[in-house]
C-alpha atoms as a PDB file:
ATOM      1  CA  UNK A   1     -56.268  42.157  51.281  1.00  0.00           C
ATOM      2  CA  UNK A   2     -53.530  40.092  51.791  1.00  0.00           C
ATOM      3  CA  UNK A   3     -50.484  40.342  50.207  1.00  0.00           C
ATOM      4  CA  UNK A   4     -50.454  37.398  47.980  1.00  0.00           C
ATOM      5  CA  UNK A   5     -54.267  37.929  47.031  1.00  0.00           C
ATOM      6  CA  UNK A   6     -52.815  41.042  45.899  1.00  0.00           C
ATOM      7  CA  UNK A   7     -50.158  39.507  43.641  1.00  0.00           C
ATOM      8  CA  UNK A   8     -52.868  37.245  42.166  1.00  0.00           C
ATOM      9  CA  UNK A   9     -55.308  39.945  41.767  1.00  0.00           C
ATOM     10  CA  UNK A  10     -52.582  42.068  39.709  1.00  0.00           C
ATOM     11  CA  UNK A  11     -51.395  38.740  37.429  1.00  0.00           C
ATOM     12  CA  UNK A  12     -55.079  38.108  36.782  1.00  0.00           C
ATOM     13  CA  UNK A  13     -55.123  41.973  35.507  1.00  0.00           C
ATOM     14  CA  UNK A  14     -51.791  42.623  34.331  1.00  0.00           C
ATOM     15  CA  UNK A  15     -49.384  40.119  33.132  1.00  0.00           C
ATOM     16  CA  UNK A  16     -46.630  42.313  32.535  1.00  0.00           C
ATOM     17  CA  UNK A  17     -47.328  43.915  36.449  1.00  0.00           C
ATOM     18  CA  UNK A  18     -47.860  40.276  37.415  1.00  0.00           C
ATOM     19  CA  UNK A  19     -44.028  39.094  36.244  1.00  0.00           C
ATOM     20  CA  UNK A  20     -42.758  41.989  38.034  1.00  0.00           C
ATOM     21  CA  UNK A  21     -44.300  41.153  40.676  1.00  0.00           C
ATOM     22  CA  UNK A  22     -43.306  37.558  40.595  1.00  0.00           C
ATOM     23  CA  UNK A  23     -39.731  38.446  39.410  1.00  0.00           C
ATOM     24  CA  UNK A  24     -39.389  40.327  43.256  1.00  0.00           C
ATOM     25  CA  UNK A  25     -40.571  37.858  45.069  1.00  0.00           C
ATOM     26  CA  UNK A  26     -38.522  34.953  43.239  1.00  0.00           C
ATOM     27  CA  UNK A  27     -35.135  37.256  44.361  1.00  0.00           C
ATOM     28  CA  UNK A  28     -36.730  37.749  47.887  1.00  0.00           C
ATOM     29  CA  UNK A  29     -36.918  33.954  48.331  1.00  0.00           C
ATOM     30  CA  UNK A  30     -33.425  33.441  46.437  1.00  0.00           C
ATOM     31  CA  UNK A  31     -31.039  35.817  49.012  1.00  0.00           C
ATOM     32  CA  UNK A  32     -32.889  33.860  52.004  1.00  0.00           C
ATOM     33  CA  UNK A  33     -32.027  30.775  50.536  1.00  0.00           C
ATOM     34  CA  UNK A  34     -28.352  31.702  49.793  1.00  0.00           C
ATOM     35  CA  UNK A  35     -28.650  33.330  53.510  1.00  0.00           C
ATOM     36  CA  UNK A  36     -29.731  29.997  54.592  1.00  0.00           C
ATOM     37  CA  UNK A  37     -27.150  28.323  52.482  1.00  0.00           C
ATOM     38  CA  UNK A  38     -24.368  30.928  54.307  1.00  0.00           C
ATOM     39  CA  UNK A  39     -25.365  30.557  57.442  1.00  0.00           C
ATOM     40  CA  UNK A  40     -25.368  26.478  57.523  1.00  0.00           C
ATOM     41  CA  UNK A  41     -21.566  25.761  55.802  1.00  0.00           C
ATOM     42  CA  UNK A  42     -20.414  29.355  57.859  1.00  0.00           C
END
């Protein structure tokens, strides 16, 4: 099971797990965007 079947699975049966879930990965993506962001005016 994949790991964003996994996510989906877990929103589908648990909001409140879901939005954690979601929450993590929305931060994940935001500090490689700001290292992206970093790296190209550094």
């Amino acid at each position: 099971m994949c790991e964003l079947c996994l996510i989906s699975f877990l929103i589908q049966n648990n909001a409140a797990w879901g939005q954690l879930m979601f929450a993590l990965l929305a931060e994940r993506i935001l500090c490689l965007l700001q290292d992206c962001i970093y790296k190209g005016f550094g």
